[in-house]
Structure formats: structure tokens, C-alpha cells
PDB file of N, CA and C in Angstrom:
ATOM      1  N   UNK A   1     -17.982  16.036 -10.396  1.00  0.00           N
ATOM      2  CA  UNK A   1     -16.898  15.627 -11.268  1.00  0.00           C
ATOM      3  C   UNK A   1     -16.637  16.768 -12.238  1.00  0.00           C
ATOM      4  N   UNK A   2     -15.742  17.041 -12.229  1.00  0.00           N
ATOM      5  CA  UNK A   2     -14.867  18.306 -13.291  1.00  0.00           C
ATOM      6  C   UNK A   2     -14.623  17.692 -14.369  1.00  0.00           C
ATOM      7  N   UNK A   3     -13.900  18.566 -15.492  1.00  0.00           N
ATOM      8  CA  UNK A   3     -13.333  17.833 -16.467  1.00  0.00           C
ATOM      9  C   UNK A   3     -13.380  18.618 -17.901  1.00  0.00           C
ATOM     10  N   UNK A   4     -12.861  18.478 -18.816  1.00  0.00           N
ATOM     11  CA  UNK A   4     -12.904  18.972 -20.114  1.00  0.00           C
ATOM     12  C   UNK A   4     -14.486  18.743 -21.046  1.00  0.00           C
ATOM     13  N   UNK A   5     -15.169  19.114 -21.495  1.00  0.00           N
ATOM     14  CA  UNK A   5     -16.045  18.312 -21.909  1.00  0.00           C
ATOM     15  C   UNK A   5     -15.747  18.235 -23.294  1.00  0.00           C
ATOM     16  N   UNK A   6     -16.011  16.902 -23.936  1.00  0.00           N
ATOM     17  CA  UNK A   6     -16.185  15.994 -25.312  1.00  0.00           C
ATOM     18  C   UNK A   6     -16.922  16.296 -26.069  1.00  0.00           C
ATOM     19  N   UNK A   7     -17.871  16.446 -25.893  1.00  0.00           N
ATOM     20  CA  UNK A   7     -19.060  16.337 -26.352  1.00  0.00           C
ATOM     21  C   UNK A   7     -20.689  16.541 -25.831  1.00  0.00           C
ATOM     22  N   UNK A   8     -21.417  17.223 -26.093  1.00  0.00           N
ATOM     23  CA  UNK A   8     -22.716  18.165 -25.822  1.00  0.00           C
ATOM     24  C   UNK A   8     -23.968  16.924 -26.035  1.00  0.00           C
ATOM     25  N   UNK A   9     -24.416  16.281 -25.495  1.00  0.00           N
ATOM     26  CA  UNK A   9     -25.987  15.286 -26.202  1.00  0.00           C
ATOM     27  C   UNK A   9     -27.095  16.300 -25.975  1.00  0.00           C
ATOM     28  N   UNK A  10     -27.168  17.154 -25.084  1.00  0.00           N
ATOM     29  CA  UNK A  10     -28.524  17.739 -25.149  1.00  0.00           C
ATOM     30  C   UNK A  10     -28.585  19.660 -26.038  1.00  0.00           C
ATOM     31  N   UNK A  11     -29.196  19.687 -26.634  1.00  0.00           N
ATOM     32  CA  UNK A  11     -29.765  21.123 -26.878  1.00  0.00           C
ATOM     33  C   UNK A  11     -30.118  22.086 -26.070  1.00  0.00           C
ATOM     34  N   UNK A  12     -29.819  23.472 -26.648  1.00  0.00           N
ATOM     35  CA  UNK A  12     -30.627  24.544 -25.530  1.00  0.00           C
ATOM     36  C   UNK A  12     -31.934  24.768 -25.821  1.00  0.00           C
ATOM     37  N   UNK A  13     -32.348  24.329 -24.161  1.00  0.00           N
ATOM     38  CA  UNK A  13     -34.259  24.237 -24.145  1.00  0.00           C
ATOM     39  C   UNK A  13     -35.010  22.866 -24.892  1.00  0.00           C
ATOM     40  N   UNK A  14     -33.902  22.096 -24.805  1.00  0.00           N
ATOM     41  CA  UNK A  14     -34.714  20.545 -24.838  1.00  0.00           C
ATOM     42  C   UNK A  14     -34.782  20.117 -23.506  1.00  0.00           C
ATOM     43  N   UNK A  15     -35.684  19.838 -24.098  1.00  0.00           N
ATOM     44  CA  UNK A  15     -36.521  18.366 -22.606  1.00  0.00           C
ATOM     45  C   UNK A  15     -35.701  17.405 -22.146  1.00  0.00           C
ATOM     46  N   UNK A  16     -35.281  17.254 -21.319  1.00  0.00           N
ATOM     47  CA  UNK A  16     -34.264  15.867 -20.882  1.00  0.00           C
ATOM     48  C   UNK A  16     -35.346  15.199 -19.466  1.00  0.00           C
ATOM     49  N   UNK A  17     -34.737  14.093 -19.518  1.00  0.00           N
ATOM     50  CA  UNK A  17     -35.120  13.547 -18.650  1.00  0.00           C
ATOM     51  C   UNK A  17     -34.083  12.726 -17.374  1.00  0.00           C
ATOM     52  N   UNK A  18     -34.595  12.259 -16.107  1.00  0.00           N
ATOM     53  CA  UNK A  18     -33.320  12.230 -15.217  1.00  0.00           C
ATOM     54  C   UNK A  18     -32.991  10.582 -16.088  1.00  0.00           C
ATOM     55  N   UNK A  19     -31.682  10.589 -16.198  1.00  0.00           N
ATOM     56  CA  UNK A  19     -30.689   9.233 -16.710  1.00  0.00           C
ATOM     57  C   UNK A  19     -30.174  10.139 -17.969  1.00  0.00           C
ATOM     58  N   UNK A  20     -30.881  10.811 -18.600  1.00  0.00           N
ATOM     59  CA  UNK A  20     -30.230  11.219 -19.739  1.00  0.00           C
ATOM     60  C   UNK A  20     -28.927  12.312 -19.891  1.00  0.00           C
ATOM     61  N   UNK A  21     -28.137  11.226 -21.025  1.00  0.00           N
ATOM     62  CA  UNK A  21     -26.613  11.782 -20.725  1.00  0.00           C
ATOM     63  C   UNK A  21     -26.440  13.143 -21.681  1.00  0.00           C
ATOM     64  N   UNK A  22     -26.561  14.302 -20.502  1.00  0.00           N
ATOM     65  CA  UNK A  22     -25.792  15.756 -21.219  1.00  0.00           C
ATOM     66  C   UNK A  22     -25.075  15.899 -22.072  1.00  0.00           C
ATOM     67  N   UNK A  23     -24.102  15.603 -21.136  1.00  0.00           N
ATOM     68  CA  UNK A  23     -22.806  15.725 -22.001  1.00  0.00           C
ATOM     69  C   UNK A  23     -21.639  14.716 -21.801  1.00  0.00           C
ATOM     70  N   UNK A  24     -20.515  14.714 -22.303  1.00  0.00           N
ATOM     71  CA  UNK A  24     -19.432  13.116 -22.195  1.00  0.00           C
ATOM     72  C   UNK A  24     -18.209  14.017 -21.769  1.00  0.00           C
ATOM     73  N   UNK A  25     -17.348  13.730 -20.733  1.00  0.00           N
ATOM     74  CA  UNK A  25     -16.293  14.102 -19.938  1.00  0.00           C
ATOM     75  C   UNK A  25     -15.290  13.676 -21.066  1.00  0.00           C
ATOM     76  N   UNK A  26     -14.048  14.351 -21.371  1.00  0.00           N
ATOM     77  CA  UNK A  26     -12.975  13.606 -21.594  1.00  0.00           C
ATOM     78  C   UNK A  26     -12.246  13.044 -20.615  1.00  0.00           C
ATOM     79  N   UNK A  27     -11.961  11.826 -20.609  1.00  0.00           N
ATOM     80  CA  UNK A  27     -11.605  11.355 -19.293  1.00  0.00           C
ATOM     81  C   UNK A  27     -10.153  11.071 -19.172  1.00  0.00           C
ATOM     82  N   UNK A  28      -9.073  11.235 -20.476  1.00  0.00           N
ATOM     83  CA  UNK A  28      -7.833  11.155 -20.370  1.00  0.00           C
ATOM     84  C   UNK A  28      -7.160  11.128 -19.231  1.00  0.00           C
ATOM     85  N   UNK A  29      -7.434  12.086 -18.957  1.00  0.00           N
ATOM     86  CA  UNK A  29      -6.769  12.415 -17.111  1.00  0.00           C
ATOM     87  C   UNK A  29      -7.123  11.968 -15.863  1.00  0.00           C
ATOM     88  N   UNK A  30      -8.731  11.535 -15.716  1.00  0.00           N
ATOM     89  CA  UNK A  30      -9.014  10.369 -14.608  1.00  0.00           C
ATOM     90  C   UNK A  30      -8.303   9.001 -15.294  1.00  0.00           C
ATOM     91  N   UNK A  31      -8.313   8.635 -16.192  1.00  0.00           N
ATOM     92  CA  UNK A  31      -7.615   7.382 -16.482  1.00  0.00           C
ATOM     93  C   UNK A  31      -6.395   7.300 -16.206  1.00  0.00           C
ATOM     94  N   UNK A  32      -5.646   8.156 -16.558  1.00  0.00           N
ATOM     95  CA  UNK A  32      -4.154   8.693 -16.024  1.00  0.00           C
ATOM     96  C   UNK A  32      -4.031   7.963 -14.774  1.00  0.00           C
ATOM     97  N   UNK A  33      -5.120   8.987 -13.748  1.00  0.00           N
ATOM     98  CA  UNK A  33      -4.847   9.146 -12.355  1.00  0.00           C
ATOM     99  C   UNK A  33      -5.149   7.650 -11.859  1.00  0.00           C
ATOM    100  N   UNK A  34      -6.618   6.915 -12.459  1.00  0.00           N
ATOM    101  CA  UNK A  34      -6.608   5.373 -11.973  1.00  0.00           C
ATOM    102  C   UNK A  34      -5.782   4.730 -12.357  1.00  0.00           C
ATOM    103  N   UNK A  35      -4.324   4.613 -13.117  1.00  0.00           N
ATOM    104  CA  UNK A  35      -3.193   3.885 -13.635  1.00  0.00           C
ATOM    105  C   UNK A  35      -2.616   4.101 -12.546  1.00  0.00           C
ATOM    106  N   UNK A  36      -2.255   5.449 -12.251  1.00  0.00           N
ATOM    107  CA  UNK A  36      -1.210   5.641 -11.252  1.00  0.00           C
ATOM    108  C   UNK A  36      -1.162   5.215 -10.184  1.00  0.00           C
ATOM    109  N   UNK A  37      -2.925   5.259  -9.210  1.00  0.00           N
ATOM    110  CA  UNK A  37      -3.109   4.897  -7.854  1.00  0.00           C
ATOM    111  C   UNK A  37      -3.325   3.254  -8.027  1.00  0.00           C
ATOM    112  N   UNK A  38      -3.628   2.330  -9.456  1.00  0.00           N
ATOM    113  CA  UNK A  38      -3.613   1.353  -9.691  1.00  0.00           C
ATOM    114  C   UNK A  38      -2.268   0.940  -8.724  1.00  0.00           C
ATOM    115  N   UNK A  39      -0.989   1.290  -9.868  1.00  0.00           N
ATOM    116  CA  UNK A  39      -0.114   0.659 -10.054  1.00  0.00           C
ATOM    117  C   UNK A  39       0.797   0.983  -8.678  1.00  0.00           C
ATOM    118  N   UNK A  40       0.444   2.423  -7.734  1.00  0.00           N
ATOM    119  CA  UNK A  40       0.699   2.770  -6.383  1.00  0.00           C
ATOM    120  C   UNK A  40       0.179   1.643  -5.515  1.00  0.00           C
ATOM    121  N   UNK A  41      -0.862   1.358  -5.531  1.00  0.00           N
ATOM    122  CA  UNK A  41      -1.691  -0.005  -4.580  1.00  0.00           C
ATOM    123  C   UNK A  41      -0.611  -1.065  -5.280  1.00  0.00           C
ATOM    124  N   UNK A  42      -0.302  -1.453  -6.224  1.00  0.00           N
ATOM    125  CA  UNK A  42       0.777  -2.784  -6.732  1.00  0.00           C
ATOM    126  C   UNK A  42       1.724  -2.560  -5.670  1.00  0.00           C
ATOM    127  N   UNK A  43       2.060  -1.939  -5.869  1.00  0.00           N
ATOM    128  CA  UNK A  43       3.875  -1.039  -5.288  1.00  0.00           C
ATOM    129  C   UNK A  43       3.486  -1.440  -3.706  1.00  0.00           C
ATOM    130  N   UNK A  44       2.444  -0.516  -2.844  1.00  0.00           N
ATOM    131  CA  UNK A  44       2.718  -0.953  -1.761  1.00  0.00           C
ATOM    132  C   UNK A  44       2.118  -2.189  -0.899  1.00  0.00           C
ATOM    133  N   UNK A  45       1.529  -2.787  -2.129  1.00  0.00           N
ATOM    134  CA  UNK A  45       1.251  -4.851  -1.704  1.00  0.00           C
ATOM    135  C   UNK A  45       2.681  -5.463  -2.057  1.00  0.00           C
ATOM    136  N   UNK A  46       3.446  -5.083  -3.005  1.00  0.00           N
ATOM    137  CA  UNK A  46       4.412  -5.706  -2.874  1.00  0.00           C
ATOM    138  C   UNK A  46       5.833  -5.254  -1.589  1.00  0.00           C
ATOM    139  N   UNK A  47       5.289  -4.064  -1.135  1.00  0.00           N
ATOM    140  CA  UNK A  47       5.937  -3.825  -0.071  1.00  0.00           C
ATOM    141  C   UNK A  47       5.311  -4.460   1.173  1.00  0.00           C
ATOM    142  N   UNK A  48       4.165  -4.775   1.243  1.00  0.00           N
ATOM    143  CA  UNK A  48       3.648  -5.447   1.950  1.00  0.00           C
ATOM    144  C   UNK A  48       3.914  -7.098   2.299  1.00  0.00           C
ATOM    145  N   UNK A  49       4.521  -7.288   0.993  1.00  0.00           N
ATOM    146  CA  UNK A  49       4.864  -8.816   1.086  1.00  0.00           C
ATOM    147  C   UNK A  49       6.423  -9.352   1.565  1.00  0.00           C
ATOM    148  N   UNK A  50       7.579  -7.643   1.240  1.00  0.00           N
ATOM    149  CA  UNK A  50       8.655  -8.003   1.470  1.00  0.00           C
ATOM    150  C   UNK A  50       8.662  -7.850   3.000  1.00  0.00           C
ATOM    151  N   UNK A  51       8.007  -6.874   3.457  1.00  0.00           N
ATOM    152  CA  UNK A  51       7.685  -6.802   5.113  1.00  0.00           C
ATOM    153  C   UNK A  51       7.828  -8.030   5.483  1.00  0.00           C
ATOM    154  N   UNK A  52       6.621  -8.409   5.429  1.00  0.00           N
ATOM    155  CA  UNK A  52       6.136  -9.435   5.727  1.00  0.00           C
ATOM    156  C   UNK A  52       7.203 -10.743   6.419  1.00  0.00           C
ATOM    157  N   UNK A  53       8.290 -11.008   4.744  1.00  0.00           N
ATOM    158  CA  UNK A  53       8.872 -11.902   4.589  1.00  0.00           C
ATOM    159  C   UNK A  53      10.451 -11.507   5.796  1.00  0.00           C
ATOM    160  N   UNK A  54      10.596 -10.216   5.731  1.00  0.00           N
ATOM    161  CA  UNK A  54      11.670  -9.799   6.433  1.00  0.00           C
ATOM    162  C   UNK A  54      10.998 -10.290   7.603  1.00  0.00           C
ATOM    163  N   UNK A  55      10.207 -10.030   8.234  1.00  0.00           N
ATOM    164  CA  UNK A  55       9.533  -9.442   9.422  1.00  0.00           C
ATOM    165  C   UNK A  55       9.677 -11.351  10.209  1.00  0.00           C
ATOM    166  N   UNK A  56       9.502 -12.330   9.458  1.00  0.00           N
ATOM    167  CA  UNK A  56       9.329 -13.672   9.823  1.00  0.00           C
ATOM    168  C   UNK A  56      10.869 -14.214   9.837  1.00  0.00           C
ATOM    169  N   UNK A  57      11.714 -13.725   9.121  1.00  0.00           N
ATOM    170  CA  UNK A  57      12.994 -13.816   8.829  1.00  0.00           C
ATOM    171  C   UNK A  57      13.323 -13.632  10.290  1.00  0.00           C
ATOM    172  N   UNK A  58      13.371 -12.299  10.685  1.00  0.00           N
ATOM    173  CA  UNK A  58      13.980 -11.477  12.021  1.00  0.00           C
ATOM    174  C   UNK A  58      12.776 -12.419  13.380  1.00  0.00           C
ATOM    175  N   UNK A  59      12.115 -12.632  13.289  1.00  0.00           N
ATOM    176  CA  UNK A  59      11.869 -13.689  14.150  1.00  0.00           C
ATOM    177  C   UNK A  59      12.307 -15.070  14.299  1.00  0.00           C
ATOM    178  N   UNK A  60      12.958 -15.362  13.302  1.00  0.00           N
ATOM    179  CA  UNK A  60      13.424 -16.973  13.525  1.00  0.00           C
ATOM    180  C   UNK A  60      14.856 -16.251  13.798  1.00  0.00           C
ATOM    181  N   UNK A  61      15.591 -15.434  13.220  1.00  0.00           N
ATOM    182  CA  UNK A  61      16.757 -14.684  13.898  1.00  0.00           C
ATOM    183  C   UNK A  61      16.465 -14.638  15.280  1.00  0.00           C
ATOM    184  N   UNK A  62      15.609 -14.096  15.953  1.00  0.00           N
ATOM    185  CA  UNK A  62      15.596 -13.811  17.131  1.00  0.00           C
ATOM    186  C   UNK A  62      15.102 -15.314  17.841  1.00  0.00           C
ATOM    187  N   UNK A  63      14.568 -16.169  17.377  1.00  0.00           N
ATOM    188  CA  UNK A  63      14.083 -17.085  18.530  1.00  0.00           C
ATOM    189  C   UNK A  63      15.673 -18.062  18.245  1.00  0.00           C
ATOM    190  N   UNK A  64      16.564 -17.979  17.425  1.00  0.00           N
ATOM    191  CA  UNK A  64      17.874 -18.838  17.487  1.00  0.00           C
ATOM    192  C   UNK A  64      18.420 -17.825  18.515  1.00  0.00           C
ATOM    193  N   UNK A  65      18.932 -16.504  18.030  1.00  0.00           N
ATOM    194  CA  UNK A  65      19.598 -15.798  19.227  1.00  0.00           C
ATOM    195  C   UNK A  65      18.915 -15.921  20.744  1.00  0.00           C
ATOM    196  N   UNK A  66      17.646 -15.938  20.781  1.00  0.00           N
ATOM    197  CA  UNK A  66      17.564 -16.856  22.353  1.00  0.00           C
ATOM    198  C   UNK A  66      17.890 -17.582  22.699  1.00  0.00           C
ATOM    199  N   UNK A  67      18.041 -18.964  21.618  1.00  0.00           N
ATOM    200  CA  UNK A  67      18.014 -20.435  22.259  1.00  0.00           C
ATOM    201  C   UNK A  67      19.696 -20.657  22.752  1.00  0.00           C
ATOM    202  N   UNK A  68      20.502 -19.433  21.622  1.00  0.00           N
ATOM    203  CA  UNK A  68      21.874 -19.191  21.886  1.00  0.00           C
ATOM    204  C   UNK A  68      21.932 -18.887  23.303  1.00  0.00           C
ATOM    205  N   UNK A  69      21.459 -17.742  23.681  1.00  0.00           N
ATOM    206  CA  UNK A  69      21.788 -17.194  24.749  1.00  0.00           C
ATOM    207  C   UNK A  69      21.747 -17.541  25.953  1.00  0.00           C
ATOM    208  N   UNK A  70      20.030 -18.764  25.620  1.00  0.00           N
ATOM    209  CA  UNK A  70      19.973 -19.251  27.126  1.00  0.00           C
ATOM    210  C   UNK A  70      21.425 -20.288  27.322  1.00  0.00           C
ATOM    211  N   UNK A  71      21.630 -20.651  25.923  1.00  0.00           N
ATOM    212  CA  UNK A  71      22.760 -22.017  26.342  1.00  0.00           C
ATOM    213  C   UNK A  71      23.774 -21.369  26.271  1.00  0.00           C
ATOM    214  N   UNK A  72      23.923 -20.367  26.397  1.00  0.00           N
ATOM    215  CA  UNK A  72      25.755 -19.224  27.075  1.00  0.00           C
ATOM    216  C   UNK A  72      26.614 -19.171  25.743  1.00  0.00           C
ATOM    217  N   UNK A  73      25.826 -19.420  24.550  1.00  0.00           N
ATOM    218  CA  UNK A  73      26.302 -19.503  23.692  1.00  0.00           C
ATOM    219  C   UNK A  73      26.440 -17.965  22.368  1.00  0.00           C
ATOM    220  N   UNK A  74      25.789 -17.501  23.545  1.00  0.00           N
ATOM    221  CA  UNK A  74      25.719 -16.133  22.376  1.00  0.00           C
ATOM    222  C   UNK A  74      25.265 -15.125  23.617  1.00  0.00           C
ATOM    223  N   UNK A  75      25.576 -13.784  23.527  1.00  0.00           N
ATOM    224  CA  UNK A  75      25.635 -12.384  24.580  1.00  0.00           C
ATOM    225  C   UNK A  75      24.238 -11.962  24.687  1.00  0.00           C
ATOM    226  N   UNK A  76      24.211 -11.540  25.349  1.00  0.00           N
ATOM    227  CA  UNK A  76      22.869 -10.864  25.896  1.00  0.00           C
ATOM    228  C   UNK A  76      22.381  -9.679  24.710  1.00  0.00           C
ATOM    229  N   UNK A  77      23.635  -9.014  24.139  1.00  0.00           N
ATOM    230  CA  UNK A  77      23.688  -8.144  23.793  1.00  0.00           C
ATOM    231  C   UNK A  77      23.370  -8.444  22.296  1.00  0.00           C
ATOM    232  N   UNK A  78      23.787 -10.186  21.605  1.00  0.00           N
ATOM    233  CA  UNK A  78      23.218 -10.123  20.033  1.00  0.00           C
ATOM    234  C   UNK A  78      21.696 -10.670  20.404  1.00  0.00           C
ATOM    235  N   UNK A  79      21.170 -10.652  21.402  1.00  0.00           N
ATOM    236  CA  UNK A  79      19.595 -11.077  22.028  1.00  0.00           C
ATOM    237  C   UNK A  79      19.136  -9.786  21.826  1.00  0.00           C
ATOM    238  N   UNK A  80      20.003  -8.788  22.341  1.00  0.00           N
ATOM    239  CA  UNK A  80      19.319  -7.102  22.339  1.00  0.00           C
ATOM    240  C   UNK A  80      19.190  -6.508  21.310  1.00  0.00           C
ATOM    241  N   UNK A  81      20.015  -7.073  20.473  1.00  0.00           N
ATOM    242  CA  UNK A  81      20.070  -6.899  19.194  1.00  0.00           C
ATOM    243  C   UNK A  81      18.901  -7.518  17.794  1.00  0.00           C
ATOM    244  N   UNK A  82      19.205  -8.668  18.001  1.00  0.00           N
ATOM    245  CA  UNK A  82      18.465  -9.173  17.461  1.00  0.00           C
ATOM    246  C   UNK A  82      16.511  -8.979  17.718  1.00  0.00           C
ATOM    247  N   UNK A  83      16.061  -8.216  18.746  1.00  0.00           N
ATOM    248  CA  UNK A  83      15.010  -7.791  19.168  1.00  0.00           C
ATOM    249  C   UNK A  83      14.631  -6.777  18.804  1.00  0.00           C
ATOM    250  N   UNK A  84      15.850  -6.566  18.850  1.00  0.00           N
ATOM    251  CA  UNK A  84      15.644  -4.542  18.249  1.00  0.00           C
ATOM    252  C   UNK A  84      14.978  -4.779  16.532  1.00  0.00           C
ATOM    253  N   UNK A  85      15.763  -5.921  15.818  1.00  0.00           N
ATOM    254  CA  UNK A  85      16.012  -5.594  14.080  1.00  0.00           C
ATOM    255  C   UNK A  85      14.486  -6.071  14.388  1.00  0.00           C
ATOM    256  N   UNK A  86      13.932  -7.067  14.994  1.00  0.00           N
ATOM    257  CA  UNK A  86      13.014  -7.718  14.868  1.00  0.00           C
ATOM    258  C   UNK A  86      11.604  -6.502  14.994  1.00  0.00           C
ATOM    259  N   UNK A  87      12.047  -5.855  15.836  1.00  0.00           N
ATOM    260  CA  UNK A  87      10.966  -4.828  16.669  1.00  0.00           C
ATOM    261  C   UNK A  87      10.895  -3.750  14.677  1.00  0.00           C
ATOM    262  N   UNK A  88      12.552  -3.389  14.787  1.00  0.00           N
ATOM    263  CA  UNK A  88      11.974  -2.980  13.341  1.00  0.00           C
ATOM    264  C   UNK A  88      11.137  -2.955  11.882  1.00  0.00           C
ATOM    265  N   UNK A  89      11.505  -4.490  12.094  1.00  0.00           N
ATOM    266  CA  UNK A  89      10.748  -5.247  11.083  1.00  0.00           C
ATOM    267  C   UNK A  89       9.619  -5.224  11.015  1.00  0.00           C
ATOM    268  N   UNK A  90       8.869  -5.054  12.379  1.00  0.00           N
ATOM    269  CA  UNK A  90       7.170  -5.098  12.711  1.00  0.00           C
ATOM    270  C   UNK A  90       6.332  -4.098  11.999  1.00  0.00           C
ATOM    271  N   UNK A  91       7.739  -2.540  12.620  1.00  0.00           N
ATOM    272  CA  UNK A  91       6.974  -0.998  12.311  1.00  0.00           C
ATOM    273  C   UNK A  91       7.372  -1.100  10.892  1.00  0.00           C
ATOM    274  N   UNK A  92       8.155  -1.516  10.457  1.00  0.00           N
ATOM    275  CA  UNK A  92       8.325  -1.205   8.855  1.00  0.00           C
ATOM    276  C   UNK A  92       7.059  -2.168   7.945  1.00  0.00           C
ATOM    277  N   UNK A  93       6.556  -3.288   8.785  1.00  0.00           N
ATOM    278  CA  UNK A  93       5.693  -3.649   8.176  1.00  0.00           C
ATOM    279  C   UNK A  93       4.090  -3.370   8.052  1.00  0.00           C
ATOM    280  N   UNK A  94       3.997  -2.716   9.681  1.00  0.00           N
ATOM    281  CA  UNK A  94       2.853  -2.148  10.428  1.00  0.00           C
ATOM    282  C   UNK A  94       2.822  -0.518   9.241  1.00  0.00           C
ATOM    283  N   UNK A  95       3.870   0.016   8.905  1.00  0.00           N
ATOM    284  CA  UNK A  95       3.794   1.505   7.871  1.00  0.00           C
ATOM    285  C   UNK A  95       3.419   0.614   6.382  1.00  0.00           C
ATOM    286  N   UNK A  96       4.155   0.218   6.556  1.00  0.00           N
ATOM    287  CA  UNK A  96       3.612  -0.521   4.640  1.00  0.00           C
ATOM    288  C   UNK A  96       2.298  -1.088   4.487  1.00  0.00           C
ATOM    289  N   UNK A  97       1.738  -1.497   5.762  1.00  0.00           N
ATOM    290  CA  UNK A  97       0.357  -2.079   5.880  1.00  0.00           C
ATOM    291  C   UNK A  97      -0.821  -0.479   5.474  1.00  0.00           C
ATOM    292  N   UNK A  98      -0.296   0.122   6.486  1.00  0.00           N
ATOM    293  CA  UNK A  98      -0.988   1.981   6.782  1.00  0.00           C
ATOM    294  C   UNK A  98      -0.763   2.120   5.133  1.00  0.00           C
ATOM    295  N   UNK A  99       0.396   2.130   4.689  1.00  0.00           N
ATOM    296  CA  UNK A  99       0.422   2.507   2.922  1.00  0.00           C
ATOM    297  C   UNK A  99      -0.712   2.083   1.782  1.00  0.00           C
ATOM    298  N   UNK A 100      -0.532   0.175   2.361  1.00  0.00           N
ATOM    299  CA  UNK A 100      -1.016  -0.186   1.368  1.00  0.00           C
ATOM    300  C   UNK A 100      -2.797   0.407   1.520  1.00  0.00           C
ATOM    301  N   UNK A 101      -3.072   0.563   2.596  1.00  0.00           N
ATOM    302  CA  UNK A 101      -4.497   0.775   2.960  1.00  0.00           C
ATOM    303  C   UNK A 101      -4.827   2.651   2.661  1.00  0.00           C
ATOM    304  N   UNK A 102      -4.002   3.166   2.362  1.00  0.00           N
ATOM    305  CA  UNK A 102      -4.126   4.534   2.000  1.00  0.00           C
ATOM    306  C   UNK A 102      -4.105   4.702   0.260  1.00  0.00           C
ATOM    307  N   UNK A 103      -3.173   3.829  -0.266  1.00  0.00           N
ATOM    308  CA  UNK A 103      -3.178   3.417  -1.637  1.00  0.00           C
ATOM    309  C   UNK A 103      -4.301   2.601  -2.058  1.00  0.00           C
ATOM    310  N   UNK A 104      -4.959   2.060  -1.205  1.00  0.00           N
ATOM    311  CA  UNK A 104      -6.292   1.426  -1.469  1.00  0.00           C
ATOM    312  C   UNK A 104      -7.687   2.619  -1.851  1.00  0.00           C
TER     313      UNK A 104
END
């Protein structure tokens, strides 16, 4: 661990022993950095949740555009469609998952 140092506890050519604290880090700047990757892990759980919610959305989209299609009521093509947004929805949620677990 790097860092600025604060403050000195031991002397030159005193006796220390192992637990005993040297010296005190200023830690301004790791605190910084745990706010940031804090509030980065927030960010991509809540991207994790809109996934999510899209991702179930575009499946009930897609299981109506079937039930359309089998009954001649809708094209093959809003079926192809509707598979596709759905297929999107997965990888956009499958990357936000990879995020949130890298922000972890």
C-alpha cells in the first residue's frame, strides 16, 4: 500500500514489535477511490435491474407476437422482429451483469 504518510509512531532505532503501527497513511484518496467504485457497483445494479425488467418486457412482447402469428394475425416478420429486440435485451443484460461483477 502506497500513500502520503500522516504521521510517524515509531523512532529511529526503537524496538517495535510485529502488530505495531509505524506509521498512519493519509487515506483521503483511497476513500475517494472506495466512494467512487462504491457508487460505480450502485450504477451498474441498477443497470442490472433495468435489464432485467426490459429483458422480461421483450419476452412477453415476443410470446404475444407468436400467439399472433400462429393465428395469421400478425407477419412472420414482427415474430422476426420481435426475437431479435428480445435476443437484444438478453446481451444488454448478460454485459450489465459482466459490469456489475467487474464493479464488484
Amino acid at each position: 500500500l502506497s500513500g502520503i504518510i500522516r504521521s510517524v509512531s515509531a523512532e529511529e532505532n526503537q524496538q517495535v514489535k510485529k502488530g505495531d503501527v509505524l506509521a498512519t497513511l493519509d487515506t483521503v484518496k483511497l476513500e475517494v477511490q472506495i466512494e467512487r467504485a462504491e457508487a460505480s457497483a450502485k450504477g451498474a445494479a441498477a443497470n442490472v435491474e433495468d435489464a432485467t425488467v426490459t429483458l422480461a418486457e421483450n419476452e412477453s412482447a415476443l410470446v404475444r407476437a407468436a400467439a399472433l402469428t400462429k393465428r395469421g394475425m400478425a407477419t412472420d416478420q414482427s415474430l422476426e422482429a420481435a426475437t431479435a429486440t428480445r435476443d437484444r435485451a438478453k446481451a444488454a443484460l448478460d454485459s450489465a451483469q459482466a459490469n456489475l461483477a467487474i464493479a464488484q
